[in-house]
C-alpha atoms as a PDB file:
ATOM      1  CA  UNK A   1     -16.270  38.253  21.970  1.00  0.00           C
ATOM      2  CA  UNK A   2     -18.206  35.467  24.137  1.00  0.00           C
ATOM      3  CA  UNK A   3     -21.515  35.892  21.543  1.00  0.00           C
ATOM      4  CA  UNK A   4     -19.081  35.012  18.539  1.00  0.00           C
ATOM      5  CA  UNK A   5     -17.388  32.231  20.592  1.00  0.00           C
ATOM      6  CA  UNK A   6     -20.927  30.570  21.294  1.00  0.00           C
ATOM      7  CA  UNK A   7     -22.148  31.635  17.298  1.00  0.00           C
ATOM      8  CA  UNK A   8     -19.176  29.796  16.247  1.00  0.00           C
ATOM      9  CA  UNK A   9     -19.674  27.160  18.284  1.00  0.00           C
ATOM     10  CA  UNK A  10     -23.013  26.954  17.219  1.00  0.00           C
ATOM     11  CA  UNK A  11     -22.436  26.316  13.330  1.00  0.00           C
ATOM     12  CA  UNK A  12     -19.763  23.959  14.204  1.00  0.00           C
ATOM     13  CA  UNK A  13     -21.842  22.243  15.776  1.00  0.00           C
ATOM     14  CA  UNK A  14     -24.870  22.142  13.353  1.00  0.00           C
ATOM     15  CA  UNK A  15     -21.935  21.049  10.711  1.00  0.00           C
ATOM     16  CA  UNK A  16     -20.918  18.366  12.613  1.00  0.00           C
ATOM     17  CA  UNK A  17     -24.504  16.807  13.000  1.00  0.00           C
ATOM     18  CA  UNK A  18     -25.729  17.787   9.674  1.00  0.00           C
ATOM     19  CA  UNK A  19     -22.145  15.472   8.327  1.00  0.00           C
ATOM     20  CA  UNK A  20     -22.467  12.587  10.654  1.00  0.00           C
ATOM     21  CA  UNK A  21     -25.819  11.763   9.532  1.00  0.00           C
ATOM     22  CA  UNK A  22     -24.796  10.806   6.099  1.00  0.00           C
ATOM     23  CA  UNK A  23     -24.152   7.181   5.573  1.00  0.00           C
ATOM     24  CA  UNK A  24     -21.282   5.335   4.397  1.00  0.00           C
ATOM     25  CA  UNK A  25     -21.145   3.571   0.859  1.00  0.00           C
ATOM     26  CA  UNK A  26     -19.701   0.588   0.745  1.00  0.00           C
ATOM     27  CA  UNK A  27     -18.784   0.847  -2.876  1.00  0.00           C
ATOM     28  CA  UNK A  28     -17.632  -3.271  -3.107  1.00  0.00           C
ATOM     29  CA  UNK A  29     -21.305  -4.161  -2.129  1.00  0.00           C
ATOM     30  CA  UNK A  30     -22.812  -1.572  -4.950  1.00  0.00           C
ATOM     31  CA  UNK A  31     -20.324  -2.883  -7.811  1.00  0.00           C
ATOM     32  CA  UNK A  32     -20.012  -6.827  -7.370  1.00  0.00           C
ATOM     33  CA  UNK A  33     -22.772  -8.816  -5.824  1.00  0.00           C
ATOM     34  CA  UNK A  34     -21.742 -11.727  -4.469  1.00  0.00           C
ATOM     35  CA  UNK A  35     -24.447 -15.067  -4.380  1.00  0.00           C
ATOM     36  CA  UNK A  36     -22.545 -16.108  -0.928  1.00  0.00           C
ATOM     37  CA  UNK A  37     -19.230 -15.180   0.582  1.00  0.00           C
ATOM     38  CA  UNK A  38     -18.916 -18.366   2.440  1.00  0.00           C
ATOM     39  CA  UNK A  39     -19.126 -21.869   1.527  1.00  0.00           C
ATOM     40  CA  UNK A  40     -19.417 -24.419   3.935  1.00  0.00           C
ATOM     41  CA  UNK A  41     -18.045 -27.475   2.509  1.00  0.00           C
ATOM     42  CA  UNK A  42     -19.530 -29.571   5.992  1.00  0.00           C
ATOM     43  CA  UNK A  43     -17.845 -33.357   6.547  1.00  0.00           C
ATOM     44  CA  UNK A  44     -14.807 -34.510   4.229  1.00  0.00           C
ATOM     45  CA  UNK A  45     -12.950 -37.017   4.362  1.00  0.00           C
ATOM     46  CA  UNK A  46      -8.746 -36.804   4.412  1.00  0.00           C
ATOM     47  CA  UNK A  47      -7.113 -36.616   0.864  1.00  0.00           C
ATOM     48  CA  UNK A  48     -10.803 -35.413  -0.442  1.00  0.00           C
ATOM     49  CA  UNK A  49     -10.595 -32.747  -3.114  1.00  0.00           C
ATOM     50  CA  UNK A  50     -13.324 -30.454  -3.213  1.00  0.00           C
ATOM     51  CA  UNK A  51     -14.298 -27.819  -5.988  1.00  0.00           C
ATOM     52  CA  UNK A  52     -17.064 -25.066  -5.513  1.00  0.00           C
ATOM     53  CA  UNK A  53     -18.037 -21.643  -6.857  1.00  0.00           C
ATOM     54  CA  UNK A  54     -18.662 -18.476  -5.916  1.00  0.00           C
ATOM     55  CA  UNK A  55     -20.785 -16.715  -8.312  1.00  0.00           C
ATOM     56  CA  UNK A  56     -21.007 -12.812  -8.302  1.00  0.00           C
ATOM     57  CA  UNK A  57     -22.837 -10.349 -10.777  1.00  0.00           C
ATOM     58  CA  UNK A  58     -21.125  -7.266 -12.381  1.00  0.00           C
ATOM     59  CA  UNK A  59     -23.432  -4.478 -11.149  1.00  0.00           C
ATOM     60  CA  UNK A  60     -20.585  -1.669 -12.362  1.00  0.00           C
ATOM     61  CA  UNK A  61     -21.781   0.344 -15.377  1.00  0.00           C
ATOM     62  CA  UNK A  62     -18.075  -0.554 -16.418  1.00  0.00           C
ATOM     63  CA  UNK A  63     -16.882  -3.736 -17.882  1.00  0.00           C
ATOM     64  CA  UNK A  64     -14.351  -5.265 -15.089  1.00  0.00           C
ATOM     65  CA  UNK A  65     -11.596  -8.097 -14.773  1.00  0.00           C
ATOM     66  CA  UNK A  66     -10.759 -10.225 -12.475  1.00  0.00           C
ATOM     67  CA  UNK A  67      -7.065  -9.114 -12.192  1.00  0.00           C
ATOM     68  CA  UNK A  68      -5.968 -11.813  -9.170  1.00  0.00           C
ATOM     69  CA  UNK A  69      -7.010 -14.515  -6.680  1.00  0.00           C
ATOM     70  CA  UNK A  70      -5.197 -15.305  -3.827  1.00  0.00           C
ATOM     71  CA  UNK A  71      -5.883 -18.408  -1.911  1.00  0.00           C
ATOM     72  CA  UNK A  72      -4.925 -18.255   2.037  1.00  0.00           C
ATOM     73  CA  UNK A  73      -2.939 -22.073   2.166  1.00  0.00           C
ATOM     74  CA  UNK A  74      -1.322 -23.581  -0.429  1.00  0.00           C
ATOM     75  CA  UNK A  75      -3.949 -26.597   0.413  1.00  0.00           C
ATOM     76  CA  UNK A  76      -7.008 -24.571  -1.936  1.00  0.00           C
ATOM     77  CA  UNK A  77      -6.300 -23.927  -5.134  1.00  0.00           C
ATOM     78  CA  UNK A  78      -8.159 -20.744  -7.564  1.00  0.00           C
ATOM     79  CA  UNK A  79      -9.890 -20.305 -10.644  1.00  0.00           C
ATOM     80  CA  UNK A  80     -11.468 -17.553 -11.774  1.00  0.00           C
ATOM     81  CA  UNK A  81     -13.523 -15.612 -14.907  1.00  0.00           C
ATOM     82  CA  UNK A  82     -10.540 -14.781 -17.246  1.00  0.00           C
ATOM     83  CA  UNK A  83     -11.491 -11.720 -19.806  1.00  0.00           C
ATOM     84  CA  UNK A  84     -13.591  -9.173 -19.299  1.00  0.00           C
ATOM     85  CA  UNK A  85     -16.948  -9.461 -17.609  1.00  0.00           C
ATOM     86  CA  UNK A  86     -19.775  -7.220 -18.796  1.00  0.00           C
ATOM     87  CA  UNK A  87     -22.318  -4.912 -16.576  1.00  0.00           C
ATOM     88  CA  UNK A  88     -24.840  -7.163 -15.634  1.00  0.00           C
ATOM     89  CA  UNK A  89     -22.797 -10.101 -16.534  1.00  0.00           C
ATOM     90  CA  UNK A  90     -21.571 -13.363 -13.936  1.00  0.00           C
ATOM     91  CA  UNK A  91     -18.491 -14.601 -13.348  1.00  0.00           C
ATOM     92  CA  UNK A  92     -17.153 -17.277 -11.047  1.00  0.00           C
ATOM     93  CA  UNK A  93     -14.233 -17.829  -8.736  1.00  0.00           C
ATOM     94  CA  UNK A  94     -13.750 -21.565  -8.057  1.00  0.00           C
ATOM     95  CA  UNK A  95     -11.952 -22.815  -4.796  1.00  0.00           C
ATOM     96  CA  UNK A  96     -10.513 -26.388  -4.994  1.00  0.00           C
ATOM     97  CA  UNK A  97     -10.126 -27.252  -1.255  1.00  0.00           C
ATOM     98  CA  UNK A  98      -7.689 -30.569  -0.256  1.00  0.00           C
ATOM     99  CA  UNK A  99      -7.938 -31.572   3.062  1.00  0.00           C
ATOM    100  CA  UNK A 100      -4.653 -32.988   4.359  1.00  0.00           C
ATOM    101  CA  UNK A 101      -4.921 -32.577   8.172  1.00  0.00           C
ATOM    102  CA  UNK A 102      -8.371 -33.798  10.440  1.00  0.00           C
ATOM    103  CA  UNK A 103      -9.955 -31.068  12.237  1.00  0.00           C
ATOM    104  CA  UNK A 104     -12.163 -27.945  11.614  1.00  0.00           C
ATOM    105  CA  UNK A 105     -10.499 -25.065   8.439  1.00  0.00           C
ATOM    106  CA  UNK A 106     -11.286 -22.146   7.460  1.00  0.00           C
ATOM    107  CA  UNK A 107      -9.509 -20.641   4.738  1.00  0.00           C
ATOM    108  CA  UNK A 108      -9.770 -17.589   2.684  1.00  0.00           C
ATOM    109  CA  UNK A 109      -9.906 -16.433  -0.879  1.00  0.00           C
ATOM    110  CA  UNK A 110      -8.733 -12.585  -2.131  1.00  0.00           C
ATOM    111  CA  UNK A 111      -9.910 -11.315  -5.284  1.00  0.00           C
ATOM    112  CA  UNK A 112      -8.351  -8.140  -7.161  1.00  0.00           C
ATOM    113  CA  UNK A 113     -10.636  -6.394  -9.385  1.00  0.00           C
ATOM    114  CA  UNK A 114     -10.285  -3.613 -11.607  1.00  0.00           C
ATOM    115  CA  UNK A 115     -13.137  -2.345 -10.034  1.00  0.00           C
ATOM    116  CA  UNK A 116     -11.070   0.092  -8.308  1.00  0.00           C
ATOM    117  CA  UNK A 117     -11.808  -1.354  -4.962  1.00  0.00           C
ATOM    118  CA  UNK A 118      -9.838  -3.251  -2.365  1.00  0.00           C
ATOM    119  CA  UNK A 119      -9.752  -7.115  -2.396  1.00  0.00           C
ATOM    120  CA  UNK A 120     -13.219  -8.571  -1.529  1.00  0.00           C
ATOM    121  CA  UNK A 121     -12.309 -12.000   0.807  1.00  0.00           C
ATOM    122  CA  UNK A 122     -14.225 -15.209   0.201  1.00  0.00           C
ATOM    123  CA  UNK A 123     -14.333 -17.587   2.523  1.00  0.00           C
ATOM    124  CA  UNK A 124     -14.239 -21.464   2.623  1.00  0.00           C
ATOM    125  CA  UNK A 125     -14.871 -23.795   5.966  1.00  0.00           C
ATOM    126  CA  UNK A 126     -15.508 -27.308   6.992  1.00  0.00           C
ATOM    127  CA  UNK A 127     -14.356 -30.154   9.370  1.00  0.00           C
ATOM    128  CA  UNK A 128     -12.034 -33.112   8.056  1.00  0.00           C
ATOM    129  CA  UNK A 129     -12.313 -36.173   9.866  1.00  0.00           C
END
């Protein structure tokens, strides 16, 4: 009984090992390639409107949509690719930032694919003086 305990024991073991070694795919990283997650927009002035882009690839052997942005204040506003984008294609989100109170932000940007995958979060930050 003890010698089957311990063989048991054993293979559980050797399972457990043999499954922790295998790595994690982050599937968001694999599918959409992002040029930069963060944009720093540095020094603006108050009541300066600011627009940037974030650029990604489509690295899915699907075509994919951008389905939704959703901006974290009502202070940035969103654009994004409409229709579909191609494998190997770019699209764009585009974050126009209005800064209305002095002092450091940092505000964020959700985008809903139908890549299958949870929203990827873009982020925007700078100081108003």
């Amino acid at each position: 009984m003890m010698k089957n305990l311990m063989k048991i024991t054993g293979v559980l073991l050797v399972v457990l090992i043999a499954f922790s070694s295998f790595k994690y795919s982050d599937n968001r990283t694999e599918v959409i390639v992002w040029e930069t997650k963060t944009i720093d927009l540095g020094e603006l002035e108050k009541g300066d409107a600011v627009t940037k882009q974030f650029v990604f690839t489509n690295q899915h052997d699907e075509t994919i949509k951008i389905v939704r942005t959703k901006a974290s204040c009502g202070c940035t506003v969103t654009e994004h690719t409409t229709g579909e984008i191609l494998s190997g294609e770019k699209g764009y989100v585009s974050a126009k930032y209005t800064a209305k109170q002095s002092g450091p932000f940092q505000k964020t940007i959700q985008v809903f694919t139908t890549a299958g995958e949870e929203a990827i979060t873009l982020q925007i930050k700078g100081v108003v003086k």
